[in-house]
C-alpha atoms as a PDB file:
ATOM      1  CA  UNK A   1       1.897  18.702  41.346  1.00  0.00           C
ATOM      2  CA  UNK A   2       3.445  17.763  38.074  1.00  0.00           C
ATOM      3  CA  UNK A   3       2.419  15.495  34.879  1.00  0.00           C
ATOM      4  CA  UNK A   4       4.060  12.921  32.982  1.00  0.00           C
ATOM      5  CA  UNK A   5       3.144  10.714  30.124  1.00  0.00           C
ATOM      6  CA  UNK A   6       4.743   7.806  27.687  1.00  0.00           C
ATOM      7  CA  UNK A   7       6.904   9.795  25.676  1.00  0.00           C
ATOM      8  CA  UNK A   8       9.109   8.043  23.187  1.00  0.00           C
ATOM      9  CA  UNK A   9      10.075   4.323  22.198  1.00  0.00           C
ATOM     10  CA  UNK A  10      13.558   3.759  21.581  1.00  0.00           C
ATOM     11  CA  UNK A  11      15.299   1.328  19.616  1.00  0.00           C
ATOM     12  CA  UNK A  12      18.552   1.002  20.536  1.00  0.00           C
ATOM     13  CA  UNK A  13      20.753  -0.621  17.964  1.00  0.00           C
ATOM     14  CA  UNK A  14      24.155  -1.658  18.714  1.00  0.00           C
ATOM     15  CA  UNK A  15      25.442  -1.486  14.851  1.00  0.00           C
ATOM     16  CA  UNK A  16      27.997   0.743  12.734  1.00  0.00           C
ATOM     17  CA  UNK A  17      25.784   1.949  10.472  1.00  0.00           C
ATOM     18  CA  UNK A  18      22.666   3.983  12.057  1.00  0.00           C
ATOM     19  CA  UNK A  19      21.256   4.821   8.904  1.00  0.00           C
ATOM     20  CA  UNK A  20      20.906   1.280   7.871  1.00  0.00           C
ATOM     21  CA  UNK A  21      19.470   0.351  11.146  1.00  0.00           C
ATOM     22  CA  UNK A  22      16.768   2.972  10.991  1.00  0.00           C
ATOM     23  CA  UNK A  23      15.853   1.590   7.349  1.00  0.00           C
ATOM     24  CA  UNK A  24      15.442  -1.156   8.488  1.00  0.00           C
ATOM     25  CA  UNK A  25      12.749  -0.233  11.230  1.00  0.00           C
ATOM     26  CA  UNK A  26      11.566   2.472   9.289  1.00  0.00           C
ATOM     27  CA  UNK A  27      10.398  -0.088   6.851  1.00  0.00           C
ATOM     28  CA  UNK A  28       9.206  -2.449   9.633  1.00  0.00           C
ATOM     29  CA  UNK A  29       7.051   0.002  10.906  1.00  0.00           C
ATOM     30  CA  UNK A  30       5.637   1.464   8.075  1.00  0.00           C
ATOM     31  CA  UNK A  31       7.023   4.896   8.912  1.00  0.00           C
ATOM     32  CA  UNK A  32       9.282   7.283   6.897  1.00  0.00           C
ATOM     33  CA  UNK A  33      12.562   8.476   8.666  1.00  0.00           C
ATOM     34  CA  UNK A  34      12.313  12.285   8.782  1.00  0.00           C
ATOM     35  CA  UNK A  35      15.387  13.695   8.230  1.00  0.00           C
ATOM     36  CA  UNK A  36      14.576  17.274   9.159  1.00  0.00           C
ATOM     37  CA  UNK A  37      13.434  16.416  12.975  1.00  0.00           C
ATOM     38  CA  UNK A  38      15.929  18.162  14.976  1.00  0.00           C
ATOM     39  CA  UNK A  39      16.275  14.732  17.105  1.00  0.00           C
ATOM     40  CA  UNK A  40      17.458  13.239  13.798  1.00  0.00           C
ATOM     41  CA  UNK A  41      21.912  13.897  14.000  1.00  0.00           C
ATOM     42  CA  UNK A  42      24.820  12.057  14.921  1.00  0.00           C
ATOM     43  CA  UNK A  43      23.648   8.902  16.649  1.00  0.00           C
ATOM     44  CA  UNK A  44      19.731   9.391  16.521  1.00  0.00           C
ATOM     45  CA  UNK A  45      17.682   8.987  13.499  1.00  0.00           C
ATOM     46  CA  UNK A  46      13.785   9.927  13.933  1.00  0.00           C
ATOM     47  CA  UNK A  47      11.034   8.353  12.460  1.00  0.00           C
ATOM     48  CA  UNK A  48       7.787  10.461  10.865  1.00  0.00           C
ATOM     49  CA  UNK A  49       5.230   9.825  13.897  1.00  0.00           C
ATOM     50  CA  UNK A  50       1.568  11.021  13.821  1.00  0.00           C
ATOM     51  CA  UNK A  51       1.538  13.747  16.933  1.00  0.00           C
ATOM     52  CA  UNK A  52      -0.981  11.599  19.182  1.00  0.00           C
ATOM     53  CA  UNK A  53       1.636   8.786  19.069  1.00  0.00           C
ATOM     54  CA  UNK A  54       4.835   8.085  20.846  1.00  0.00           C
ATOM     55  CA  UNK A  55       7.695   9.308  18.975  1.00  0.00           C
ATOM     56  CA  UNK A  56       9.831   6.640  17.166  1.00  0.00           C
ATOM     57  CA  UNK A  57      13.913   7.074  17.598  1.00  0.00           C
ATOM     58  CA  UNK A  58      16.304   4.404  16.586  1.00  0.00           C
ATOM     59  CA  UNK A  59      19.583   5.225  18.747  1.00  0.00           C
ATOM     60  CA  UNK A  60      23.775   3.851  17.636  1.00  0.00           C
ATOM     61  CA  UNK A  61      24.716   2.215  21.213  1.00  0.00           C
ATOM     62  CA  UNK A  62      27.921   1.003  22.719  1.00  0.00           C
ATOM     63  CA  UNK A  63      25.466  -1.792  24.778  1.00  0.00           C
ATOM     64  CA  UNK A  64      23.847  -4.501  23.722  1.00  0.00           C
ATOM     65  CA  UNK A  65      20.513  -3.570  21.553  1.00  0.00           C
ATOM     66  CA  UNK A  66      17.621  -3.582  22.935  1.00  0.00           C
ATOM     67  CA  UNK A  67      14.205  -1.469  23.131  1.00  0.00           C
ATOM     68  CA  UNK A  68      13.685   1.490  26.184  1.00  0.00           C
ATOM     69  CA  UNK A  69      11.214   4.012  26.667  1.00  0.00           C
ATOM     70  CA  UNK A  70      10.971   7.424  27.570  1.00  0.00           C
ATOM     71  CA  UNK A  71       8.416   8.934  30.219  1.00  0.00           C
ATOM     72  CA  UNK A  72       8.143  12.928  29.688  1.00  0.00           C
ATOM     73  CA  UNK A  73       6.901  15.264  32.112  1.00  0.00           C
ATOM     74  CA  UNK A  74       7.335  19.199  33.195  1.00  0.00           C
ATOM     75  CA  UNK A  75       9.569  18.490  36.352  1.00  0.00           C
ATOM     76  CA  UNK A  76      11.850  16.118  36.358  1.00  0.00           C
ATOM     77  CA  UNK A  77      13.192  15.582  40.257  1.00  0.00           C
ATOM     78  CA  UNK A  78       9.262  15.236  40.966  1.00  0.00           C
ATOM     79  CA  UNK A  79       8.976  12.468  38.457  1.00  0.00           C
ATOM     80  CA  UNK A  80      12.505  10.674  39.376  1.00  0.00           C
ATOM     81  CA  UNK A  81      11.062  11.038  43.049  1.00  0.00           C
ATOM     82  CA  UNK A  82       7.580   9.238  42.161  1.00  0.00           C
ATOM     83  CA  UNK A  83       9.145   6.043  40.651  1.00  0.00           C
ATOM     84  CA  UNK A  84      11.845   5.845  42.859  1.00  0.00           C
ATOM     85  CA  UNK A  85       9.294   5.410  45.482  1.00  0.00           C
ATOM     86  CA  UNK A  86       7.533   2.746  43.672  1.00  0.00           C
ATOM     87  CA  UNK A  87      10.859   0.773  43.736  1.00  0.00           C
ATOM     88  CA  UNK A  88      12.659   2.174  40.500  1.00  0.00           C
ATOM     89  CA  UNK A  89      16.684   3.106  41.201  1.00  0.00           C
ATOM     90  CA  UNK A  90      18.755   5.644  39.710  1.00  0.00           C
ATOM     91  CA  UNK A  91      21.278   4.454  37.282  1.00  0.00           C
ATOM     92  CA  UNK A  92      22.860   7.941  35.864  1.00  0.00           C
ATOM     93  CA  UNK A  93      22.008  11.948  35.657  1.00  0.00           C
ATOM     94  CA  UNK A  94      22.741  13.879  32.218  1.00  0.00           C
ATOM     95  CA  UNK A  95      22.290  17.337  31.770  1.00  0.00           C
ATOM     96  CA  UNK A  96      19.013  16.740  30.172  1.00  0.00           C
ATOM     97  CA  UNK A  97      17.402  13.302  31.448  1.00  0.00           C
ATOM     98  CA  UNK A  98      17.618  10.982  33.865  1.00  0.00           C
ATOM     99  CA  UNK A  99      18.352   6.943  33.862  1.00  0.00           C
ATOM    100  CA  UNK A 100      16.268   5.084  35.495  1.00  0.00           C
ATOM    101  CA  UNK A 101      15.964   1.137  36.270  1.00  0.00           C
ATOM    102  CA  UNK A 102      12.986  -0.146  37.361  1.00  0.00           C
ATOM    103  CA  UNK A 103      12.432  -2.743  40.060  1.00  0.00           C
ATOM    104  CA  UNK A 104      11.580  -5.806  36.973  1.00  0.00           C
ATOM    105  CA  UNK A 105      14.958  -4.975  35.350  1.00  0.00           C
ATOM    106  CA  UNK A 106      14.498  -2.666  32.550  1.00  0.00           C
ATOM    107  CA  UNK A 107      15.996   0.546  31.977  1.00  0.00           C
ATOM    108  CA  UNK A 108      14.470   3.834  31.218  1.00  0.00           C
ATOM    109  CA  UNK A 109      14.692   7.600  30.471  1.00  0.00           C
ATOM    110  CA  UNK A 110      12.707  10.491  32.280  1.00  0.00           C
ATOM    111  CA  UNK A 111      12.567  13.718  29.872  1.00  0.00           C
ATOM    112  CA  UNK A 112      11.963  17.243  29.979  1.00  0.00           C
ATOM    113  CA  UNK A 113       8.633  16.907  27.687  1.00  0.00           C
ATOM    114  CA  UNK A 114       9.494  16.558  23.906  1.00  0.00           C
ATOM    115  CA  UNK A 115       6.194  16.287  22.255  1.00  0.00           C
ATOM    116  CA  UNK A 116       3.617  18.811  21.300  1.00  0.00           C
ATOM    117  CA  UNK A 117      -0.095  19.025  23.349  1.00  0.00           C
ATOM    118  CA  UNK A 118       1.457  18.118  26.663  1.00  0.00           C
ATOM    119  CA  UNK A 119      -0.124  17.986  28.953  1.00  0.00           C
ATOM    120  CA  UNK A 120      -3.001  16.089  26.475  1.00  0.00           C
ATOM    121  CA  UNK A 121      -3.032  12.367  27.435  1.00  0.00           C
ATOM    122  CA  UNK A 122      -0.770  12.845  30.818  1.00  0.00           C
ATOM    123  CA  UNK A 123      -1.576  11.482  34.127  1.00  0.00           C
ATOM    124  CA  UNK A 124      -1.476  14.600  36.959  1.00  0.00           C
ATOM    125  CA  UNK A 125       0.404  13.806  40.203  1.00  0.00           C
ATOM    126  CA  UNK A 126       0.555  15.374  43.284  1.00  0.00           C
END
């Protein structure tokens, strides 16, 4: 059995300047950007999030912008195997997460769990 839950929303921008970019949704949203996350360096920039919400991460990107989501959960080959047998494919491994595309076109991550209280709020799987 393992758990898994919506984990993150990710804005990726495909811009020069990420700091600009995460003004810009930081101000959108109504959020600060919190500078002393330790997601927040190099091409990531985090903003504040309340701890029962998804985080908030604005992403530099060599692909075309666009918004992506993150799924956490506490095993990762369980999780990859779940969706892919409700049609999603594999589009890359990292070290850390997975790529994932699902059958209606849109690409996603699966994560080692990032937020705090998990499993609070996660569906249980067998």
């Amino acid at each position: 059995m393992h758990s898994s839950r919506l984990c993150a929303l990710l804005i990726d921008c495909r811009v020069s300047d990420v700091d600009q970019a995460a003004r810009f949704w930081a101000d959108a949203l109504g959020r600060g950007i919190d500078p002393d996350h330790p997601g927040t360096r190099g091409n990531y920039r985090m903003l504040a999030t309340p701890p029962d919400e998804p985080i908030v991460q604005i992403q530099r990107v060599e692909h075309e912008s666009r918004v992506h989501i993150d799924i956490e959960t506490d095993d990762i080959p369980a999780e990859v195997a779940r969706l892919e047998a409700l049609g999603a494919q594999v589009v890359d491994r990292l070290e850390r997460w997975v790529v994932m595309q699902a059958p209606t076109g849109q690409r996603f991550c699966v994560v080692r769990v990032q937020r705090p209280g998990f499993p609070k709020n996660a569906t249980q799987w067998d």
